[in-house]
Protein backbone atom coordinates (compact mmCIF):
# COMPACT_ATOMS: atom_id res chain seq x y z
CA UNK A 1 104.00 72.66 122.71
CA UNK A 2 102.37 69.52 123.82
CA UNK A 3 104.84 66.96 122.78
CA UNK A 4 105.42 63.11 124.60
CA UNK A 5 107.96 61.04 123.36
CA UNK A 6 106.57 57.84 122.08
CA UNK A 7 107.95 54.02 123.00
CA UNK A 8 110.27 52.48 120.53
CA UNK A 9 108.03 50.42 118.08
CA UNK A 10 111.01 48.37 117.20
CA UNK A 11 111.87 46.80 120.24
CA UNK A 12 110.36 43.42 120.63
CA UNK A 13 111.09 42.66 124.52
CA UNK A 14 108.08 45.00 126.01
CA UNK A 15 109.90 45.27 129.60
CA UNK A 16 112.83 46.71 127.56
CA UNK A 17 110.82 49.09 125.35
CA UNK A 18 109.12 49.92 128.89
CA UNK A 19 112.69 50.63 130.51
CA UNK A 20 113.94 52.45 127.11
CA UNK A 21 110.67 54.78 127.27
CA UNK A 22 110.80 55.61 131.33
CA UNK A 23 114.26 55.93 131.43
CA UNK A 24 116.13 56.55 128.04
CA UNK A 25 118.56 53.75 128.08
CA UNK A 26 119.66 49.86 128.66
CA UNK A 27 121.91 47.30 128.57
CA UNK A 28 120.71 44.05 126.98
CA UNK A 29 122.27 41.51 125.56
CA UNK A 30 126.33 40.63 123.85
CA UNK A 31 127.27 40.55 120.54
CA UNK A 32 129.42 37.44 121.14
CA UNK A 33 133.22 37.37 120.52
CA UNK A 34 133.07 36.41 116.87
CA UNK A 35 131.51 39.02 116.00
CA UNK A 36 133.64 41.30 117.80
CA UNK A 37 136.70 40.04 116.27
CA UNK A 38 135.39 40.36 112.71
CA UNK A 39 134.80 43.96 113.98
CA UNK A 40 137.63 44.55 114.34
CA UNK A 41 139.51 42.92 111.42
CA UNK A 42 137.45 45.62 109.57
CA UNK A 43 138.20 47.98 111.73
CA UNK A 44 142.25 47.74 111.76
CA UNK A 45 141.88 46.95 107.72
CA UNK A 46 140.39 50.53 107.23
CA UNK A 47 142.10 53.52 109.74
CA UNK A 48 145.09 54.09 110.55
CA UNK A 49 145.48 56.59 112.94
CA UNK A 50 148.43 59.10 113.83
CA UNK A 51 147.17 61.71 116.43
CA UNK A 52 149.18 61.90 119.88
CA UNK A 53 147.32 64.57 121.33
CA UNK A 54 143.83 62.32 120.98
CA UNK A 55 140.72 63.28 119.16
CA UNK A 56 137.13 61.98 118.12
CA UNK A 57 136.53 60.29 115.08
CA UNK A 58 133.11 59.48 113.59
CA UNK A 59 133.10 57.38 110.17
CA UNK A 60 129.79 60.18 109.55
CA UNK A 61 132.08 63.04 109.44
CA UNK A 62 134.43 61.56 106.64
CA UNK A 63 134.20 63.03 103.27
CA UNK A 64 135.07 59.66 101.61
CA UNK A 65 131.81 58.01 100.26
CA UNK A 66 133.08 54.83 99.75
CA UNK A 67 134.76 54.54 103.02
CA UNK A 68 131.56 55.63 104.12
CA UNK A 69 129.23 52.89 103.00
CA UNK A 70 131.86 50.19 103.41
CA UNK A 71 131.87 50.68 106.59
CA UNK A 72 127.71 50.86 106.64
CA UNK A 73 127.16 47.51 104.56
CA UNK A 74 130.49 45.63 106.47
CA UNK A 75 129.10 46.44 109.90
CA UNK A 76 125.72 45.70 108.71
CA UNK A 77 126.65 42.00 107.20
CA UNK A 78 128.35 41.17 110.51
CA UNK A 79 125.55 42.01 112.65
CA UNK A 80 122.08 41.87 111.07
CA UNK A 81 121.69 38.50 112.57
CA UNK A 82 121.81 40.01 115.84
CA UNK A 83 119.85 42.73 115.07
CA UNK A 84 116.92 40.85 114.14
CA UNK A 85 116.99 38.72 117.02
CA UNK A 86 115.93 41.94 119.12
CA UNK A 87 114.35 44.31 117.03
CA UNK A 88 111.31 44.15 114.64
CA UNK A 89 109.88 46.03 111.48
CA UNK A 90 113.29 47.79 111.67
CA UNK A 91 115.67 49.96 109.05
CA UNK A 92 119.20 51.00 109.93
CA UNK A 93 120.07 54.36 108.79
CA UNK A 94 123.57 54.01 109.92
CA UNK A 95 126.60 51.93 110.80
CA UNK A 96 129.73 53.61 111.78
CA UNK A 97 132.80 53.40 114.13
CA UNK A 98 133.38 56.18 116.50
CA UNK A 99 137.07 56.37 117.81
CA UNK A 100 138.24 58.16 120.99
CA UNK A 101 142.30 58.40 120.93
CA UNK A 102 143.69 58.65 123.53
CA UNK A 103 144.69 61.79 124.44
CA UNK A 104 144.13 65.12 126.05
CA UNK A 105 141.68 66.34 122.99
CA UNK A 106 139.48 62.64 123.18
CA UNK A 107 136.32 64.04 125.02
CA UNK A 108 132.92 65.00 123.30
CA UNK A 109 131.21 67.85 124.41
CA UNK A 110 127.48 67.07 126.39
CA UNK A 111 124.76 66.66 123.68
CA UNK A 112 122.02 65.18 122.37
CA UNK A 113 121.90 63.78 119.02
CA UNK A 114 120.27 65.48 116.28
CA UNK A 115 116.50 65.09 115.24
CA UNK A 116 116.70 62.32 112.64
CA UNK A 117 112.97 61.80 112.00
CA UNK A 118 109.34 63.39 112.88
CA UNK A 119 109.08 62.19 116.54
CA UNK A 120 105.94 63.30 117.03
CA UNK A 121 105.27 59.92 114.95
CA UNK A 122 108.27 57.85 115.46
CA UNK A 123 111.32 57.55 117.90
CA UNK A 124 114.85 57.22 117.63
CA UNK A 125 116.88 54.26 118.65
CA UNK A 126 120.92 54.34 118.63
CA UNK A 127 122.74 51.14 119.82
CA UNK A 128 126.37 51.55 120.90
CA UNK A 129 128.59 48.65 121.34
CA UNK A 130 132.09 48.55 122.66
CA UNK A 131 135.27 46.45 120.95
CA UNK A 132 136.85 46.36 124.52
CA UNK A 133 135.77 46.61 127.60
CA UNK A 134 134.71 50.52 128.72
CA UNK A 135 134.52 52.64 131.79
CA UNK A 136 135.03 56.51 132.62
CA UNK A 137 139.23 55.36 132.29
CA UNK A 138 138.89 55.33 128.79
CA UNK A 139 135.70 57.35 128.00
CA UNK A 140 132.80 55.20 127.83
CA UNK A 141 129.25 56.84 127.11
CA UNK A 142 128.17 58.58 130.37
CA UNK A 143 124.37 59.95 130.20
CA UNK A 144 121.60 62.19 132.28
CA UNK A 145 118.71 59.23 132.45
CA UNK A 146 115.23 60.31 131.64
CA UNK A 147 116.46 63.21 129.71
CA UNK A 148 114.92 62.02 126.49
CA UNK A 149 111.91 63.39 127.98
CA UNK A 150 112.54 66.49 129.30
CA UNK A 151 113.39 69.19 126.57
CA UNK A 152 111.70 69.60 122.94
CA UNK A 153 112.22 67.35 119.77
CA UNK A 154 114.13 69.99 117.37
CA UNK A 155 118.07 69.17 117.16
CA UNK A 156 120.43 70.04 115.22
CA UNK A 157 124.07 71.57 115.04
CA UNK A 158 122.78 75.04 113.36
CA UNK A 159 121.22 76.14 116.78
CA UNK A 160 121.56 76.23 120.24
CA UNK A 161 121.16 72.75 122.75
CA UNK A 162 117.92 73.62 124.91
CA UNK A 163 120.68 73.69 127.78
CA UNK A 164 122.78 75.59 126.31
CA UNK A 165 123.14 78.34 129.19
CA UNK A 166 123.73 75.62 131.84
CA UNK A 167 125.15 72.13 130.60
CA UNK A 168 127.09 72.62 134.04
CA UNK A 169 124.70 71.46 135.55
CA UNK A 170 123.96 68.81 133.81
CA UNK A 171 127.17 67.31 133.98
CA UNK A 172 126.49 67.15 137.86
CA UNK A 173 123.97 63.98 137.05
CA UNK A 174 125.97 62.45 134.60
CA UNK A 175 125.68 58.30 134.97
CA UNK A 176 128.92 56.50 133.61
CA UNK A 177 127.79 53.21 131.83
CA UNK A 178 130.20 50.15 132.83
CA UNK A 179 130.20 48.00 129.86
CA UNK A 180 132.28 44.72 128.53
CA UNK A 181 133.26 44.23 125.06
CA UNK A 182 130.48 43.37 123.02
CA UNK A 183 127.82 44.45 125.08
CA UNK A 184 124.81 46.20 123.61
CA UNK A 185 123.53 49.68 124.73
CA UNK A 186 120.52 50.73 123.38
CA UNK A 187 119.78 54.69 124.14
CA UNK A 188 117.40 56.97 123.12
CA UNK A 189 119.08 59.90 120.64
CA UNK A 190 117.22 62.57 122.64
CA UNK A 191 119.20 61.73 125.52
CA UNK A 192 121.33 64.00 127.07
CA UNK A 193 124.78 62.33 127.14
CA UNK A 194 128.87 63.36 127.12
CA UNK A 195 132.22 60.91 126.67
CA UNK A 196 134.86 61.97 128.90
CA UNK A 197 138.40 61.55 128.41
CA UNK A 198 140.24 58.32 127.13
CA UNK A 199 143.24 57.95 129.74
CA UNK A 200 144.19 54.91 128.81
CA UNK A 201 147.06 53.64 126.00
CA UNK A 202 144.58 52.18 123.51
CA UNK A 203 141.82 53.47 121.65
CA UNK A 204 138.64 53.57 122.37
CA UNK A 205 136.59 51.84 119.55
CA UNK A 206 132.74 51.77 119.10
CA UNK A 207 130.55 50.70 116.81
CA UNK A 208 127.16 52.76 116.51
CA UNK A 209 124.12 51.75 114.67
CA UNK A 210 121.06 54.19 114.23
CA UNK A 211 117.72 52.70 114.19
CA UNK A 212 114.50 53.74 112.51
CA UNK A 213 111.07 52.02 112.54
CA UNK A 214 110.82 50.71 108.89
CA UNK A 215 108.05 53.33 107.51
CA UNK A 216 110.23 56.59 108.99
CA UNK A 217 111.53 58.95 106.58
CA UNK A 218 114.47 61.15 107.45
CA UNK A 219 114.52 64.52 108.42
CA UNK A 220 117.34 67.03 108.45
CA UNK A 221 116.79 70.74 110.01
CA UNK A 222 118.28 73.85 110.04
CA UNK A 223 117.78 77.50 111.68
CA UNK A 224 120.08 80.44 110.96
CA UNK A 225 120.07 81.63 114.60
CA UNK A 226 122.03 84.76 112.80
CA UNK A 227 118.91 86.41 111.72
CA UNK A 228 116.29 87.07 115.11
CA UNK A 229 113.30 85.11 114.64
CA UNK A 230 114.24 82.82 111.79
CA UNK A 231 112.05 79.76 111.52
CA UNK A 232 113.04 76.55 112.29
CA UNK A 233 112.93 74.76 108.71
CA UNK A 234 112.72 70.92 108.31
CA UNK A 235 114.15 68.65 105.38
CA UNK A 236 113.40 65.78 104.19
CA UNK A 237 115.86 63.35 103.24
CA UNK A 238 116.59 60.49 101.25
CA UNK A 239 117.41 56.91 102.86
CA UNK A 240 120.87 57.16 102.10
CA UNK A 241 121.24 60.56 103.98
CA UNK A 242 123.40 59.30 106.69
CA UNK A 243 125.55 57.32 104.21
CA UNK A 244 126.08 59.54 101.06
CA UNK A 245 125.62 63.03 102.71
CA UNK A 246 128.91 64.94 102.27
CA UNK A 247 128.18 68.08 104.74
CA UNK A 248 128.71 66.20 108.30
CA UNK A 249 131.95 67.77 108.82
CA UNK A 250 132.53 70.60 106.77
CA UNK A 251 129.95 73.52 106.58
CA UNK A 252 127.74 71.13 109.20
CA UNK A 253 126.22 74.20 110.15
CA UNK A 254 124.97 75.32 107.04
CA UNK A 255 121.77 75.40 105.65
CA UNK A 256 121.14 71.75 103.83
CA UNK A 257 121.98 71.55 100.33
CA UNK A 258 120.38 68.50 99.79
CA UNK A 259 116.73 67.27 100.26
CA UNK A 260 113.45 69.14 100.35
CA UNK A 261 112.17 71.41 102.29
CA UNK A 262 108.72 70.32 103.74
CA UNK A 263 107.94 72.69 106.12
CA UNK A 264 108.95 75.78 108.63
CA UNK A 265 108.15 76.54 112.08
CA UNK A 266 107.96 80.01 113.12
CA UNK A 267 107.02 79.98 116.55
CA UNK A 268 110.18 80.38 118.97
CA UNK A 269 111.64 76.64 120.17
CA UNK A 270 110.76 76.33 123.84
CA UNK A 271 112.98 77.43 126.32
CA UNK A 272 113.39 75.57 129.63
CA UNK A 273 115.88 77.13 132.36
CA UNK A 274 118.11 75.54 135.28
CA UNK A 275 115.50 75.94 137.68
CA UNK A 276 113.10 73.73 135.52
CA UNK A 277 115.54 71.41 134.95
CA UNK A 278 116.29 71.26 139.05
CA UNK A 279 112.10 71.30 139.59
CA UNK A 280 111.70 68.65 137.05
CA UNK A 281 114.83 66.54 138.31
CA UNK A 282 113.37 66.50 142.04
CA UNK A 283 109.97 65.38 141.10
CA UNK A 284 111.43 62.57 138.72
CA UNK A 285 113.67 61.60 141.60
CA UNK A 286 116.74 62.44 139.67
CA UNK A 287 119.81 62.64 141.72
CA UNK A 288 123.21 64.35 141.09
CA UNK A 289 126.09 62.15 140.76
CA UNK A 290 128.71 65.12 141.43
CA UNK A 291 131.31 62.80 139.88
CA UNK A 292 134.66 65.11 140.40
CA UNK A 293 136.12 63.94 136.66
CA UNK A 294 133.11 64.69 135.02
CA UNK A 295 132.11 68.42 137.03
CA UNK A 296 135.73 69.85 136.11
CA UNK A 297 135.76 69.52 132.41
CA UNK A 298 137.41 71.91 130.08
CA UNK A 299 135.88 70.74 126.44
CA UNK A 300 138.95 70.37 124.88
CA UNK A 301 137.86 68.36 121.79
CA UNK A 302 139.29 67.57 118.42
CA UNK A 303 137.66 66.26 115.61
CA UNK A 304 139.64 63.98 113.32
CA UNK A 305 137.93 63.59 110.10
CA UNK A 306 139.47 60.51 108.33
CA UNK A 307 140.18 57.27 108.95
CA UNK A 308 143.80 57.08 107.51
């Protein structure tokens, strides 16, 4: 398949749409302290959580709508100002808090996130932004740099992660990223990235925007790896997928039940082993960080599904 990831149209800096395209992520720029406290006044007006043994929470997984795009239009009030200030020609297809209790069930498993639009055209932009300050104590983002370019551009929670057979690996190079409350981190979705643990007494809040170039339409796939030789089929979506879609948490695996189906793709996904990973790691000067909390990991996650 002769596939390149293309630079991210919608970044206006070019040294950081240069750093974003080489090496899948960045830090750049704060959201500034108002902003983080009218974060969270929304956040402690809408959950109220009671889970002692930890868990993940994603505002996408919750079945209630109008939770749903509360959260999307709040989040999107506070900080469109910001937003435009450092992207251009822009649409965001999602606002949402992501919640790691604390807990012995808070981590989430190594992934990449799913294909959102056609990226042989387009590519996707996520930026994460603490409401305290985050390290590996707590579970901040950790992530396998340059990844984003490494394995193909079909994702999605019906089939298999390209690494499937040896995310052990992978774990061996993860990079924990150090940030302060407020701080922006803008990643590419196709990289490969894991949250540890949250060890500490608070939770772990995020906010998490997803961000199209203006003239992208979503996408949504789906492959019933069931039947042998299935084809991979492709949906598209309308721009409200991420917002009004009720199928994030329950029967997530199943085949869409909303959208239209614009094409299939019969020919098997590429498969890349461990020993093109290593090969490709070496030559991109990728070293392994062998970082002892993040090699012994058991993947003992829970889901929570709503906010109250």
């Amino acid at each position: 398949m002769n596939w390149e990831p293309l630079k991210h149209t919608v970044i206006i800096d070019e040294v950081l749409r240069e750093q974003l395209h080489q090496v899948g992520y960045a830090i750049h720029g704060n959201i500034g302290a108002e902003n983080i406290e009218k974060l969270k006044n929304l956040y402690e007006e809408l959950h109220d959580f009671k889970t002692p043994e930890g868990g993940m929470f994603y505002s996408l997984y919750s079945n209630d709508i109008n939770y749903r795009q509360k959260v999307h239009n709040s989040i999107k009030e506070i900080l469109k100002p910001v937003y435009d200030g450092i992207l251009k020609d822009y649409k965001t297809v999602i606002n949402s808090f992501i919640v790691k209790l604390p807990g012995p069930q808070s981590d989430f498993t190594l992934h990449q996130d799913s294909t959102g639009l056609d990226e042989f055209k387009y590519s996707p932009l996520s930026l994460w932004i603490p409401l305290q300050d985050t390290d590996l104590s707590n579970g901040t983002l950790c992530v396998v740099p340059k990844t984003h370019r490494f394995f193909h551009p079909f994702r999605g929670i019906s089939f298999s992660a390209p690494f499937a057979g040896y995310q052990d690996v992978l774990m061996r190079y993860l990079i924990p990223v150090v940030l302060k409350a407020g701080d922006i981190l803008m990643f590419d979705n196709r990289l490969v990235h894991y949250s540890h643990l949250n060890n500490s007494e608070q939770p772990r809040i995020i906010v998490m925007s997803g961000i199209f170039p203006k003239e992208a339409g979503i996408i949504s796939m789906y492959k019933d790896e069931a039947i042998p030789g299935s084809p991979l089929e492709i949906y598209a979506q309308s721009d409200d997928f991420l917002i009004t879609n009720k199928a994030f948490y329950e029967n997530c695996t199943a085949r869409p039940y909303r959208g239209e189906k614009v094409k299939e793709i019969h020919e098997p996904l590429e498969k890349k082993t461990v020993y093109d990973f290593l090969s490709w790691a070496a030559r991109e000067h990728l070293e392994a960080t062998n970082i002892g909390q993040l090699t012994d990991v058991q993947f003992n996650m829970k889901i929570v599904s709503e906010p109250l």
